[in-house]
N, C-alpha and C. Protein backbone atom coordinates (compact mmCIF):
# COMPACT_ATOMS: atom_id res chain seq x y z
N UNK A 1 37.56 -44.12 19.31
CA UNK A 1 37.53 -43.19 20.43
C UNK A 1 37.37 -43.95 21.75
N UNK A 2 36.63 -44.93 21.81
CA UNK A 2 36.59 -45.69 23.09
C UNK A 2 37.66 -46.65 23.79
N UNK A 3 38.26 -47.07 22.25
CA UNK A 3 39.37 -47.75 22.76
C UNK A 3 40.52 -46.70 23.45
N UNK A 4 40.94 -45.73 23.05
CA UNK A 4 41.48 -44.54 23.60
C UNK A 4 41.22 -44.25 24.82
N UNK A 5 40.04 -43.87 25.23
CA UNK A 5 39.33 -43.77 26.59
C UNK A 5 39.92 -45.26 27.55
N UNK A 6 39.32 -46.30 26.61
CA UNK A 6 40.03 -47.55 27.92
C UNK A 6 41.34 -47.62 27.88
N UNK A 7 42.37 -46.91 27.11
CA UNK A 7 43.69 -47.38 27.29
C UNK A 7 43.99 -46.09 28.73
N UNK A 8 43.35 -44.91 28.07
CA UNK A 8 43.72 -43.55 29.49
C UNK A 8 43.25 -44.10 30.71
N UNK A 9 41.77 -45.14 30.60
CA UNK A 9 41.68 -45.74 32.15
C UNK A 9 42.73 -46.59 32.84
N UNK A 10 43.30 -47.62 31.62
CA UNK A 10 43.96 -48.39 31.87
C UNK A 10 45.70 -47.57 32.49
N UNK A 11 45.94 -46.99 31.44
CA UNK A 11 47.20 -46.45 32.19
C UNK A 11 46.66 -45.37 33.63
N UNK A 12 45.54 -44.81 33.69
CA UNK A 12 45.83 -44.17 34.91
C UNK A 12 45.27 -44.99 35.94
N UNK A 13 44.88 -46.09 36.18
CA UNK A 13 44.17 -46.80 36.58
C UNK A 13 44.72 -48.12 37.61
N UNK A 14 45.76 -48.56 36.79
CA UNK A 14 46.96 -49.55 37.12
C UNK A 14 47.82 -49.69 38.29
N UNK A 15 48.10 -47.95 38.71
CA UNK A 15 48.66 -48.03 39.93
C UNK A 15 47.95 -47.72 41.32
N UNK A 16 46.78 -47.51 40.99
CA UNK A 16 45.68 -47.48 41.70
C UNK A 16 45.09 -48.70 42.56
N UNK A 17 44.81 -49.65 40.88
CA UNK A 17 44.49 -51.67 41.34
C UNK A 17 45.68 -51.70 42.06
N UNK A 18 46.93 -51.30 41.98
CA UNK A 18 47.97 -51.86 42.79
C UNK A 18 48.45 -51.83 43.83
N UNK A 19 48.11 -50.63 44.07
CA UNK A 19 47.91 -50.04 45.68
C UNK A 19 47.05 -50.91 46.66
N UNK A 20 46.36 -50.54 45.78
CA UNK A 20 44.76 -51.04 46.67
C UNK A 20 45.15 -52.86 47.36
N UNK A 21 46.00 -53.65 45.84
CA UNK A 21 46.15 -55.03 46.18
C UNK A 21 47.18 -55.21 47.50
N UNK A 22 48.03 -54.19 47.21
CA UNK A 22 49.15 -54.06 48.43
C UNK A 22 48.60 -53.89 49.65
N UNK A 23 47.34 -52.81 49.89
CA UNK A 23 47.25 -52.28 51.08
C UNK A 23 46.23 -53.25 51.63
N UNK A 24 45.34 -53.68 51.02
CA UNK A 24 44.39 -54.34 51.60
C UNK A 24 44.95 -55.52 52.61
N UNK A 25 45.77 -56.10 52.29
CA UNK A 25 46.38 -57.33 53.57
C UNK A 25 46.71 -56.57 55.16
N UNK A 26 47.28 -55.53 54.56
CA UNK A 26 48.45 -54.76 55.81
C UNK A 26 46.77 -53.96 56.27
N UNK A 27 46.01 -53.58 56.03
CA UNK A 27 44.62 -52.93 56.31
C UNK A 27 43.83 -54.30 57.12
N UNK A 28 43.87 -55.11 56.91
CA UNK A 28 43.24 -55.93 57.34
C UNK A 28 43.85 -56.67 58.50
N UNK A 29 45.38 -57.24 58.43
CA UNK A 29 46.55 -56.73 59.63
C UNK A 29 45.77 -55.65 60.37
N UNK A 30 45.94 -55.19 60.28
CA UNK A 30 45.78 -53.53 60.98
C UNK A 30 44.58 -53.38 61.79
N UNK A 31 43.30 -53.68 61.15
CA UNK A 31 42.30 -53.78 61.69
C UNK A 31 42.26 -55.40 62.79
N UNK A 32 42.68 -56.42 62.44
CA UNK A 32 42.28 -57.19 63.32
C UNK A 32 42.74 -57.42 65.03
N UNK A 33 43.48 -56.38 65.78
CA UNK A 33 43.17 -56.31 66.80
C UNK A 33 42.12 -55.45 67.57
N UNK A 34 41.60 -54.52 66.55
CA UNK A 34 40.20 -53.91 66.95
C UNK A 34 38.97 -55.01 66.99
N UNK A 35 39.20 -55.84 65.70
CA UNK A 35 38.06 -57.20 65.77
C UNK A 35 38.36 -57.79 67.11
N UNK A 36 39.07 -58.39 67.30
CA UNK A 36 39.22 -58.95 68.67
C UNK A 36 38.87 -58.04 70.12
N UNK A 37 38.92 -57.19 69.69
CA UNK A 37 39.03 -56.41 71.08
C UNK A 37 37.28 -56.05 71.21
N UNK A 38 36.48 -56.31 69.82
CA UNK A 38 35.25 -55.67 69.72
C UNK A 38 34.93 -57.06 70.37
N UNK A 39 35.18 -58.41 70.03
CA UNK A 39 34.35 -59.77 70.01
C UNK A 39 34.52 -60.00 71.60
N UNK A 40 35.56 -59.68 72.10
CA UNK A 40 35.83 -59.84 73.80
C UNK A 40 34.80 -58.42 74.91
N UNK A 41 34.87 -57.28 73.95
CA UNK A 41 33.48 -56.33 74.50
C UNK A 41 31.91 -57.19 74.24
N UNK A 42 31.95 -57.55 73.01
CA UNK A 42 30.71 -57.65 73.07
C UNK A 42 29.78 -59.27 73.75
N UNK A 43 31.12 -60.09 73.91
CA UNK A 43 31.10 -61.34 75.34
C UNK A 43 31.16 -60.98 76.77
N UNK A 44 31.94 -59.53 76.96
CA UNK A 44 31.35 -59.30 78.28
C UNK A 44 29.80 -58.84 78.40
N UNK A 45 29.05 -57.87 77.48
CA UNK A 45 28.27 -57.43 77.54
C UNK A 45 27.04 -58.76 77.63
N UNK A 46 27.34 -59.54 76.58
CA UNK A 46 26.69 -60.70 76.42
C UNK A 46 26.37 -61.49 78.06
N UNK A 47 27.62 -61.74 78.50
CA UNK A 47 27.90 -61.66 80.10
C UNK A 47 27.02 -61.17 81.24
N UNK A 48 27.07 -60.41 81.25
CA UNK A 48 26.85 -59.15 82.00
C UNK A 48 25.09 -58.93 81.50
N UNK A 49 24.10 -59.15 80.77
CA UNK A 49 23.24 -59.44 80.14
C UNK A 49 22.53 -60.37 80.93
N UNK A 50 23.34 -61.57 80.60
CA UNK A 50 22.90 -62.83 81.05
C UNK A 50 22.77 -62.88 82.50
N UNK A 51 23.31 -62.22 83.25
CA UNK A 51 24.12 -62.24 84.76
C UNK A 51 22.21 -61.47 85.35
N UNK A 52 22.30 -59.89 84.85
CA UNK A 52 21.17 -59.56 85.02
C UNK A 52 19.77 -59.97 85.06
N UNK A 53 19.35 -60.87 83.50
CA UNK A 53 18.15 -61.15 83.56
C UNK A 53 18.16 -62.67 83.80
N UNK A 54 18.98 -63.41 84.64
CA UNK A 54 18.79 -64.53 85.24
C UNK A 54 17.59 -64.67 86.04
N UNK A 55 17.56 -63.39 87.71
CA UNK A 55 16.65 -63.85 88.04
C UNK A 55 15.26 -63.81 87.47
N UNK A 56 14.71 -62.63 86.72
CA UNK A 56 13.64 -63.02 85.86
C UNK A 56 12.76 -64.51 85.31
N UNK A 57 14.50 -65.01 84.40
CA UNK A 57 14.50 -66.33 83.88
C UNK A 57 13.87 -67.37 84.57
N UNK A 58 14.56 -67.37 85.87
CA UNK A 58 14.49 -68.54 87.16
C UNK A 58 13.17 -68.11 87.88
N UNK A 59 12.53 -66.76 88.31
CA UNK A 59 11.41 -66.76 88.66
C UNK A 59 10.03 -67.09 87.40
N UNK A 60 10.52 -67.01 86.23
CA UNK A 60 9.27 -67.03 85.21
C UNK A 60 8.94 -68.68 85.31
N UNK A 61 9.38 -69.49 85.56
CA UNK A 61 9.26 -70.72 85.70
C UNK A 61 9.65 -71.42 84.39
N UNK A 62 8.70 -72.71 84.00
CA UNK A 62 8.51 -73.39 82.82
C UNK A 62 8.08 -72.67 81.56
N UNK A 63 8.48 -72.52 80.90
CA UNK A 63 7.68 -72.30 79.24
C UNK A 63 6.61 -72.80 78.98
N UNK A 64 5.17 -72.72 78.50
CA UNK A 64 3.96 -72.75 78.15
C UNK A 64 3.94 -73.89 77.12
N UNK A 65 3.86 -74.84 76.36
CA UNK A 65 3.69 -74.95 74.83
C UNK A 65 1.94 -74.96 74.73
């Protein structure tokens, strides 16, 4: 009975793994001009961060040890 069960996974199952192997490249294509576009937002912000709490930085003086 189980072997039965894994052959029904296996046949309904097959074109599923296959899809999935196909789409995942073209998905990942797909997504990587949102990556880029996130890594160039989150360097301005980084930016723009830095820009702000400069003078803080420069008035706090030396570090303590």
């Amino acid at each position: 009975m189980k072997l039965l069960l894994w052959l029904v996974l296996l046949v309904l199952a097959w074109p599923i793994a296959l899809l999935a192997l196909l789409l995942y490249p073209l998905m990942w294509l797909l997504s990587l001009p949102f990556r880029l576009v996130g890594i160039s937002v989150r360097g301005v912000f980084d930016l723009l961060d830095a820009i702000i709490r400069l003078p803080a930085r420069a008035l706090r003086g030396k570090p303590r040890d």
